[in-house]
N, C-alpha and C. Protein backbone atom coordinates (compact mmCIF):
# COMPACT_ATOMS: atom_id res chain seq x y z
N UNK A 1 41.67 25.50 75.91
CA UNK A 1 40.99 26.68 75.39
C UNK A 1 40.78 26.56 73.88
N UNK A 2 41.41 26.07 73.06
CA UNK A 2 41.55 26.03 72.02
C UNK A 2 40.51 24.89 71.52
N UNK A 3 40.25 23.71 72.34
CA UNK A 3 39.24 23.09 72.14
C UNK A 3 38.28 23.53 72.04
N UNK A 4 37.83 24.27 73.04
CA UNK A 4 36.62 25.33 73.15
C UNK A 4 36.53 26.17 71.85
N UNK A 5 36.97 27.04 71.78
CA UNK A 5 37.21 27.46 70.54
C UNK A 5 36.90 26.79 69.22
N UNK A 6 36.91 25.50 69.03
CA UNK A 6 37.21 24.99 67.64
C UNK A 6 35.50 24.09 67.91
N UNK A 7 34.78 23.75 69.11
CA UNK A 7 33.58 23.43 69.30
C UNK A 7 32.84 24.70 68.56
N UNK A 8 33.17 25.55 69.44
CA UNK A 8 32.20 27.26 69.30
C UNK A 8 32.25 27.05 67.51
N UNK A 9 33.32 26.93 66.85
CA UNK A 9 33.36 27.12 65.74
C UNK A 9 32.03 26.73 64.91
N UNK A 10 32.40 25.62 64.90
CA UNK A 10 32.04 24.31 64.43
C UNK A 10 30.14 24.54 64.94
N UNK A 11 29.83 24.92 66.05
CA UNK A 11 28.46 25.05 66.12
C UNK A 11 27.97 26.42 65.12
N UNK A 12 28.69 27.33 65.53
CA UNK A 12 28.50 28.74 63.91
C UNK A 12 28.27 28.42 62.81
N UNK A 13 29.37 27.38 62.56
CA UNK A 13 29.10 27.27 61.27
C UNK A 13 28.38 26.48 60.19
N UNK A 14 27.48 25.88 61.39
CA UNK A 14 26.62 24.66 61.28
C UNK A 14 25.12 25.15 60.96
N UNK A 15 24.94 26.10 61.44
CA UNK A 15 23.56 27.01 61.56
C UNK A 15 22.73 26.13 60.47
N UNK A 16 23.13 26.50 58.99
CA UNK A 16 22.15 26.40 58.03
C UNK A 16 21.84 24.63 58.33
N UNK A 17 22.67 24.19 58.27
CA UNK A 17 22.60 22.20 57.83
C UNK A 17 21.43 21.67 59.58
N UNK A 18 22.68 22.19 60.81
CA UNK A 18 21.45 22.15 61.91
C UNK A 18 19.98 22.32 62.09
N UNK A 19 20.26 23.56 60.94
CA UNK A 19 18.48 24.51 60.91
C UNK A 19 17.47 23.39 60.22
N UNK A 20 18.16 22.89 58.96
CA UNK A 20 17.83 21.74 58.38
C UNK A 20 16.92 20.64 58.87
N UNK A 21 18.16 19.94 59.24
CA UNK A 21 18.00 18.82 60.46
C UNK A 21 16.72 19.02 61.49
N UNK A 22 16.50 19.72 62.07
CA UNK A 22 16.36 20.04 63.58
C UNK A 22 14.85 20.19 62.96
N UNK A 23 14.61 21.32 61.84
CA UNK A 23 13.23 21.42 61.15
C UNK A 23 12.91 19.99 60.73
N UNK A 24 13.56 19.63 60.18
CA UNK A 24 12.56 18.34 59.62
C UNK A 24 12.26 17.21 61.03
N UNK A 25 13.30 17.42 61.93
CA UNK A 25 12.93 16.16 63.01
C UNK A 25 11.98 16.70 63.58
N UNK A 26 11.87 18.13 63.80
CA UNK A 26 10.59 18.27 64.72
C UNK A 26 9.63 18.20 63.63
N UNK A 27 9.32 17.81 62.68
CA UNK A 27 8.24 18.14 61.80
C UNK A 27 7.89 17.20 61.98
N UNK A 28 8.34 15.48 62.49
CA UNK A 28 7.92 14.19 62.38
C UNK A 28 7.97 13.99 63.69
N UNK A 29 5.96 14.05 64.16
CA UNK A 29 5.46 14.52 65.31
C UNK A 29 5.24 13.30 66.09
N UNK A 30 4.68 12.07 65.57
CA UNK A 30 4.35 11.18 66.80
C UNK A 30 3.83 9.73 65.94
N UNK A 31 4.08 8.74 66.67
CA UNK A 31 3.83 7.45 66.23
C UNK A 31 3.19 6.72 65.74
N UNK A 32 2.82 5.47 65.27
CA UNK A 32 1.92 4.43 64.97
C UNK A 32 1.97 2.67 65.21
N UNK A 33 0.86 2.31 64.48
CA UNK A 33 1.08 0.65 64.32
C UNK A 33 -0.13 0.90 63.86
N UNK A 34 -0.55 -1.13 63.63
CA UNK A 34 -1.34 -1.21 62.67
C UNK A 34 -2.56 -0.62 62.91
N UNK A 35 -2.75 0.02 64.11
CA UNK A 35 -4.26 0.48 64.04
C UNK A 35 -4.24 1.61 64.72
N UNK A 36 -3.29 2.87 64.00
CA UNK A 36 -3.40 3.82 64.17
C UNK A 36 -2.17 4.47 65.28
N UNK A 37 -2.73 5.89 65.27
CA UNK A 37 -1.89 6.78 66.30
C UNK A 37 -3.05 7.55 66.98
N UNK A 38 -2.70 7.92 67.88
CA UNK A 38 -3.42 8.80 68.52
C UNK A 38 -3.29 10.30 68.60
N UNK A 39 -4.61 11.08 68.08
CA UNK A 39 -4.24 12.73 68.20
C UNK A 39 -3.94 13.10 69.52
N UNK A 40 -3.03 13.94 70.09
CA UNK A 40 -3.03 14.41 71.25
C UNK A 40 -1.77 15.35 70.96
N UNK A 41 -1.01 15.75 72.50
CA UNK A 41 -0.24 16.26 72.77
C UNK A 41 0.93 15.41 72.91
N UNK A 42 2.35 16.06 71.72
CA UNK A 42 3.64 14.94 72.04
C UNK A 42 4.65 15.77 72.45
N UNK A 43 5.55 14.94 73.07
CA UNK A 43 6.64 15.56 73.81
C UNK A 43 7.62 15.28 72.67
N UNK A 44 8.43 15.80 72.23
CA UNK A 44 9.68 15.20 71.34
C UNK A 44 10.96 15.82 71.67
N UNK A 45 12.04 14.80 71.89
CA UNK A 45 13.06 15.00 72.43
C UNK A 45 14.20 14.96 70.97
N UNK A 46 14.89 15.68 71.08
CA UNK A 46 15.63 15.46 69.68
C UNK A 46 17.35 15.98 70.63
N UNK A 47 17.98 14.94 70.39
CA UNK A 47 19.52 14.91 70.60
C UNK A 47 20.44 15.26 69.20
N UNK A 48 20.90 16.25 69.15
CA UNK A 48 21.64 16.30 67.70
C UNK A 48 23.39 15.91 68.23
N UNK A 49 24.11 16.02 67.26
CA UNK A 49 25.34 15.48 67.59
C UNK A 49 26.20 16.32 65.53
N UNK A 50 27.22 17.15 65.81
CA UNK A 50 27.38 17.60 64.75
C UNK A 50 29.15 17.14 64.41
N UNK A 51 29.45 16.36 63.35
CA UNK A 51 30.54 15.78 63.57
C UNK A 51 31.08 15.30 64.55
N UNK A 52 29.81 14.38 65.35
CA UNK A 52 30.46 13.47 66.59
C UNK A 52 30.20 13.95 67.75
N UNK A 53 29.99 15.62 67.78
CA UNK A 53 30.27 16.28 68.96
C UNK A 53 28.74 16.70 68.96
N UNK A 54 28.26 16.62 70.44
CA UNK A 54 26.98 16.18 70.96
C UNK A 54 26.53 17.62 71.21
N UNK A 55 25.22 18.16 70.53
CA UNK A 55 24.92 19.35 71.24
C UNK A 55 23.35 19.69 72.30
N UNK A 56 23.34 20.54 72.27
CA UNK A 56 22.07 20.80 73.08
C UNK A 56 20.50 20.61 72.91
N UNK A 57 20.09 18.96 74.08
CA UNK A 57 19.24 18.29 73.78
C UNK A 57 18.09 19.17 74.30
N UNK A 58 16.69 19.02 72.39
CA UNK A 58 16.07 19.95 72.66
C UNK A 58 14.36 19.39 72.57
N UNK A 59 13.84 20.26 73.51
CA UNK A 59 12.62 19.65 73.90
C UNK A 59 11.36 20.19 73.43
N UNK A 60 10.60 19.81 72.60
CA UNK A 60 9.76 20.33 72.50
C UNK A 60 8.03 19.78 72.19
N UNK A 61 7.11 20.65 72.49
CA UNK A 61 5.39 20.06 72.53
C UNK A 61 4.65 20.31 71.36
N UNK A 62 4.15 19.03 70.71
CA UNK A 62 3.26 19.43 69.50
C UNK A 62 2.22 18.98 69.78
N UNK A 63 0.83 19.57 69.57
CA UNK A 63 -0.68 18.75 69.13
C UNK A 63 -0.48 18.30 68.16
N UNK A 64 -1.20 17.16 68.19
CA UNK A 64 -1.40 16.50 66.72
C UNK A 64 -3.00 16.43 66.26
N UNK A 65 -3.28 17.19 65.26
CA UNK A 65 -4.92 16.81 65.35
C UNK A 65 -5.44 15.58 64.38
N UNK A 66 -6.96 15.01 64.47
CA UNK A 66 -6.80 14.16 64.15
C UNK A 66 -6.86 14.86 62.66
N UNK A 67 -6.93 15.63 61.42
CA UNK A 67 -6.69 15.73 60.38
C UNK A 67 -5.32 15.30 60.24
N UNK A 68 -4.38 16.01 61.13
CA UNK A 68 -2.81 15.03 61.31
C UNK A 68 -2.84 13.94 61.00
N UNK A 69 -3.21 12.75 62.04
CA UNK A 69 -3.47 11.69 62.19
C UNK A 69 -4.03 11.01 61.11
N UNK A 70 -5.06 11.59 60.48
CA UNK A 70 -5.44 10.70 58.79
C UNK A 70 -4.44 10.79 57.57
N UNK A 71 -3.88 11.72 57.99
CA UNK A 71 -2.93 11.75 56.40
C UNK A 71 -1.40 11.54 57.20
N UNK A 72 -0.92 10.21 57.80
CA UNK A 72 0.45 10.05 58.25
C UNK A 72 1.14 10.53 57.46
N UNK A 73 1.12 10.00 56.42
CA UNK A 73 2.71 9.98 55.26
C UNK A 73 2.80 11.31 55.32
N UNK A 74 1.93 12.45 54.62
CA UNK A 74 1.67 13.88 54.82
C UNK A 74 2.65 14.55 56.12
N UNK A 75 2.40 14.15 56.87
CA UNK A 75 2.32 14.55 58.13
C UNK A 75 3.85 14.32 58.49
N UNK A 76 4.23 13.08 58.30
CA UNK A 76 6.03 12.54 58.74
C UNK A 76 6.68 13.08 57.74
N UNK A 77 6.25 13.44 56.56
CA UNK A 77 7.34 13.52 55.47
C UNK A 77 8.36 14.92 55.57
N UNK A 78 9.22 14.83 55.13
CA UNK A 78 9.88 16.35 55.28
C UNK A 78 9.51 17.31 54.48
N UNK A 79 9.75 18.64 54.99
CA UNK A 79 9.48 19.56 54.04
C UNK A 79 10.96 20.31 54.46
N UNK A 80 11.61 20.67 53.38
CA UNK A 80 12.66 21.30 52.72
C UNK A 80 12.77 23.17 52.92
N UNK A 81 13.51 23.73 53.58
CA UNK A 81 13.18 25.27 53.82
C UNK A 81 14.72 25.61 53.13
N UNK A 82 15.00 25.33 52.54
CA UNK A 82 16.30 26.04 52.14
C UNK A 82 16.38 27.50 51.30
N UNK A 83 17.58 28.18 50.95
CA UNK A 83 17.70 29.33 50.08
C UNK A 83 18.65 28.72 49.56
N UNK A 84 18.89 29.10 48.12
CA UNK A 84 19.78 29.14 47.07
C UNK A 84 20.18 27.12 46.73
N UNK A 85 19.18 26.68 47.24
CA UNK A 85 19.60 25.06 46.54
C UNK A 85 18.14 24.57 46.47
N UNK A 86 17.68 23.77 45.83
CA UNK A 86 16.57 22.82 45.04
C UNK A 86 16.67 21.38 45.86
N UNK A 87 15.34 21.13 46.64
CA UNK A 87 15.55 20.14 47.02
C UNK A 87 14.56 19.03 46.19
N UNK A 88 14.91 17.34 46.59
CA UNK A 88 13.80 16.61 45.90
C UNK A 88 13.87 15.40 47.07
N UNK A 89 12.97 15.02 46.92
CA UNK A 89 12.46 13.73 48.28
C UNK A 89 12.83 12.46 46.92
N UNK A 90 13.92 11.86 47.56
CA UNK A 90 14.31 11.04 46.23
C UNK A 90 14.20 9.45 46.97
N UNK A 91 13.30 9.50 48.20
CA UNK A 91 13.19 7.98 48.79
C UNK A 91 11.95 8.32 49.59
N UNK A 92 11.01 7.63 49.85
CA UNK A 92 9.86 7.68 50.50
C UNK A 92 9.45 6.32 51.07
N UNK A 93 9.18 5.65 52.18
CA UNK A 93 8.39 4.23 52.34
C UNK A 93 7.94 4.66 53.61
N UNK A 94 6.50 4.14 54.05
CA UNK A 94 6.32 4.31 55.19
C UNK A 94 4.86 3.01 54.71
N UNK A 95 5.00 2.65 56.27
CA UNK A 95 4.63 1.71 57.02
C UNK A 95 3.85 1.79 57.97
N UNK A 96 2.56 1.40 58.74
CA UNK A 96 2.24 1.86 59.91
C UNK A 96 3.16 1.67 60.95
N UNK A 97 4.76 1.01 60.94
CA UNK A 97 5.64 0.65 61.87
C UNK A 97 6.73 1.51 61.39
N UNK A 98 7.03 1.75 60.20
CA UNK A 98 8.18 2.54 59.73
C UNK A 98 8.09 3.37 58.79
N UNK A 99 8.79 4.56 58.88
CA UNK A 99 8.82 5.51 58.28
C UNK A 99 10.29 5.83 57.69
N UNK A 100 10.46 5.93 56.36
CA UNK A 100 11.81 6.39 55.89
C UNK A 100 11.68 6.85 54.94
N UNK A 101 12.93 7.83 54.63
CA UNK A 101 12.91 8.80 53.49
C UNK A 101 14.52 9.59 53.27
N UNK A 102 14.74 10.05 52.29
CA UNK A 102 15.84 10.66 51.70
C UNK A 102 15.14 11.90 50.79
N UNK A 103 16.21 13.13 51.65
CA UNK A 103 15.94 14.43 50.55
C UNK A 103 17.22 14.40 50.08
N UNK A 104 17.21 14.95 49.19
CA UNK A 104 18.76 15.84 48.17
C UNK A 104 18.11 16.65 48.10
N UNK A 105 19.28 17.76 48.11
CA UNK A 105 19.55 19.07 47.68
C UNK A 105 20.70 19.83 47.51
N UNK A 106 20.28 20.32 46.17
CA UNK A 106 22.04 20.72 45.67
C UNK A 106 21.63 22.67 45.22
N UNK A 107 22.76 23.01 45.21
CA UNK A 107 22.70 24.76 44.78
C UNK A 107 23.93 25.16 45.54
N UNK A 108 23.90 25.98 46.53
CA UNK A 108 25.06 26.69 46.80
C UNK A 108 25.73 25.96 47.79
N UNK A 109 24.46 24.80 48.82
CA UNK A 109 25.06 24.29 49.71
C UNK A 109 24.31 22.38 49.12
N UNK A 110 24.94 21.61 48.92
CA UNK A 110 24.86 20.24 48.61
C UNK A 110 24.44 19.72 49.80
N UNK A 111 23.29 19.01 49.86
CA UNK A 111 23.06 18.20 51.25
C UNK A 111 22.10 16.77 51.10
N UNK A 112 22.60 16.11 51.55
CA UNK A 112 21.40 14.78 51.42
C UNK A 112 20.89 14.97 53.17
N UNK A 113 19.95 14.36 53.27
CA UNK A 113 19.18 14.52 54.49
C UNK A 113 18.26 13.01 54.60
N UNK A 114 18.33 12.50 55.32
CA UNK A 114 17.56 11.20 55.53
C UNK A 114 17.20 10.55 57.00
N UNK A 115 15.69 10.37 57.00
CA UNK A 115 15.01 10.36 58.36
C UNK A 115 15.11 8.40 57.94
N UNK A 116 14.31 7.97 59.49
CA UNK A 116 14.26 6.34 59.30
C UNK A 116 13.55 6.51 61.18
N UNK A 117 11.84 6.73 61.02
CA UNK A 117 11.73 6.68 62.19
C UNK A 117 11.20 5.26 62.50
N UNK A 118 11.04 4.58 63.65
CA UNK A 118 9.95 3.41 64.14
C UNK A 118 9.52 3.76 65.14
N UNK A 119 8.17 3.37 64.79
CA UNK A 119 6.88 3.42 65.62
C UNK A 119 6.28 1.99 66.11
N UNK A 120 6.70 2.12 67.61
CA UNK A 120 6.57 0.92 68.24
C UNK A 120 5.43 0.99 69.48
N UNK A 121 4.75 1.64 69.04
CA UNK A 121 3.39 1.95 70.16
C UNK A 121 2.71 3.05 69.57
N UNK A 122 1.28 3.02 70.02
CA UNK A 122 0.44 4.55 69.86
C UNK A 122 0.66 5.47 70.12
N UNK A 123 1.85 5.43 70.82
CA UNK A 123 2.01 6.64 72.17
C UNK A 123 3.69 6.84 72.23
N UNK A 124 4.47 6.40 70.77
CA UNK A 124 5.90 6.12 71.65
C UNK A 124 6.72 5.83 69.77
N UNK A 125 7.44 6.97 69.51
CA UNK A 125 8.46 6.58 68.47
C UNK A 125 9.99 6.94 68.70
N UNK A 126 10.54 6.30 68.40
CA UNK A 126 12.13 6.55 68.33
C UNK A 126 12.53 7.09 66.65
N UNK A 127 13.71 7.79 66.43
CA UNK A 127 14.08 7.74 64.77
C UNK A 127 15.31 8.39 64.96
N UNK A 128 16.04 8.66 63.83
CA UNK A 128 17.25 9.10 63.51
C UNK A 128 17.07 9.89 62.43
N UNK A 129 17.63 10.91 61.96
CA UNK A 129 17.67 12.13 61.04
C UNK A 129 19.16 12.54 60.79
N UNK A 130 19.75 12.43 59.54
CA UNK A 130 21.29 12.21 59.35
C UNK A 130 21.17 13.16 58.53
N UNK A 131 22.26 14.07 58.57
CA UNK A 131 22.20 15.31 57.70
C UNK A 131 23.20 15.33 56.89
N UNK A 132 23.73 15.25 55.59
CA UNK A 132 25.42 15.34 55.88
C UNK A 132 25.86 16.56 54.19
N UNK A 133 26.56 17.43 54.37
CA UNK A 133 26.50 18.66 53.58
C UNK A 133 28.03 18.95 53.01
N UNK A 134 27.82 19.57 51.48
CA UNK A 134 29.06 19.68 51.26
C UNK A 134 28.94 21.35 50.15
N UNK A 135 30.14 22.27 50.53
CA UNK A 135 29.72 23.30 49.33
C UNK A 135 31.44 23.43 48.02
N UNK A 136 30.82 23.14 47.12
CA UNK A 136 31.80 23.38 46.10
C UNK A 136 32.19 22.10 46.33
N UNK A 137 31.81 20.66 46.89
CA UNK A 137 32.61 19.98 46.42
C UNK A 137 33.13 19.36 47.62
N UNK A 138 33.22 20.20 48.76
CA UNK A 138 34.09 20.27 49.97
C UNK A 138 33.15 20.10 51.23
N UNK A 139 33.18 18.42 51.61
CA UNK A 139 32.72 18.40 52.84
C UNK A 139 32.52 19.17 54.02
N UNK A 140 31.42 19.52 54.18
CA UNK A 140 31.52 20.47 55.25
C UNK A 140 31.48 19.88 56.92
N UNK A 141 29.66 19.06 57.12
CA UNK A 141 30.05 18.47 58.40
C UNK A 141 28.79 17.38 58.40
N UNK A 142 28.78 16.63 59.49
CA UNK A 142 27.77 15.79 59.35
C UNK A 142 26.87 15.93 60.30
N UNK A 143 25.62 15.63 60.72
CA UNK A 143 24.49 15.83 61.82
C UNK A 143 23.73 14.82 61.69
N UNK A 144 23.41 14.06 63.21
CA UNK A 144 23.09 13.31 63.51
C UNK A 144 22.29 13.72 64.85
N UNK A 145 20.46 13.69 64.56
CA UNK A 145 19.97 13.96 65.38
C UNK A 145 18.74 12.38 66.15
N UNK A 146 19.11 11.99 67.28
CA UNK A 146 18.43 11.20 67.42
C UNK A 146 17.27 11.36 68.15
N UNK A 147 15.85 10.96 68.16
CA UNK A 147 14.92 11.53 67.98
C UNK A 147 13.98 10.70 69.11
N UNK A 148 13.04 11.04 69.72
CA UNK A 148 12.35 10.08 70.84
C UNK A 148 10.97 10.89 70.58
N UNK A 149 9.44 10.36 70.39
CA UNK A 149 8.44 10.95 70.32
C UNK A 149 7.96 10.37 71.95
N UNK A 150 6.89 11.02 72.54
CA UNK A 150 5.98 10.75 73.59
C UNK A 150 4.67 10.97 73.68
N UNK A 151 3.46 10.77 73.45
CA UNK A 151 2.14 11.44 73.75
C UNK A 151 2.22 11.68 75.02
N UNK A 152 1.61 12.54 75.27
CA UNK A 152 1.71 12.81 77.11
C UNK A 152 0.37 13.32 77.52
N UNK A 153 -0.70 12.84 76.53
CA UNK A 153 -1.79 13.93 77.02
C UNK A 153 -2.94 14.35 75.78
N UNK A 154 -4.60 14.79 76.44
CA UNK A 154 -5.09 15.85 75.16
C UNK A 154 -4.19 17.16 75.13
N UNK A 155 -4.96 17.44 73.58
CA UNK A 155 -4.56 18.98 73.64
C UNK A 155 -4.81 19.65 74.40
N UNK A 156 -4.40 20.91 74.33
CA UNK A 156 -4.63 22.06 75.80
C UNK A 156 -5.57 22.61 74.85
């Protein structure tokens, strides 16, 4: 029981850094190579895992249009939603095969955040999104969301 308990915890108190995480992986919608991606409809599967402990794998459908599709970097890069901390994109490279990047952000809650997706088909990316947060100094927890893109289709 007490295990239970100290999971339950531990997912509460994760909210903000999860919220984090979870926004920026779904923000990085669907794949490439050297001659492009395709606009359509993607499936993206995102597995998070918060200090080790695995939580609820979540599914969700994006269009991609082709204005998407012309501006990749645009499109994969993170965007930052926080309150009370300043973030900065302090690593950027992308590739028509790879995509990577590092945010910081410091204020009330300290967090580095760093994606590293590959795109190994038109239709098909894998990536990882590592979250890891500290306030005052004091480690809080780490997040690790691993990430699967799919086209499955046109838009509706």
């Amino acid at each position: 029981m007490q295990r239970k308990t100290m999971k339950s915890r531990v997912w509460r108190g994760s909210e903000l850094v999860l919220g984090l995480a979870f926004a920026l992986a779904v923000l990085a919608p669907g794949g490439g190579r050297a001659d492009g991606i395709e606009a359509g409809l993607w499936q993206v599967i995102n597995k998070p895992a918060i200090d080790g402990v695995a939580g609820p794998t979540a599914r969700t459908m994006r269009c991609l249009t082709e204005a998407d599709v012309a501006d990749l970097a645009k499109t994969f890069s993170p965007v930052s939603r926080t309150v009370n901390s300043a973030c900065d994109l302090v690593e950027h490279e992308f590739s028509p095969q790879r995509l990577k990047w590092r945010l910081q952000c410091t204020g009330q809650v300290d967090m580095e955040v760093a994606g590293d997706f590959i795109f190994d088909a038109a239709d098909h990316y894998t990536g990882v999104v590592t979250a890891r947060s500290s306030m005052g100094g004091r480690p809080m927890q780490d997040v690790l969301t691993e990430i699967e893109g799919k086209r499955v289709g046109p838009c509706p």
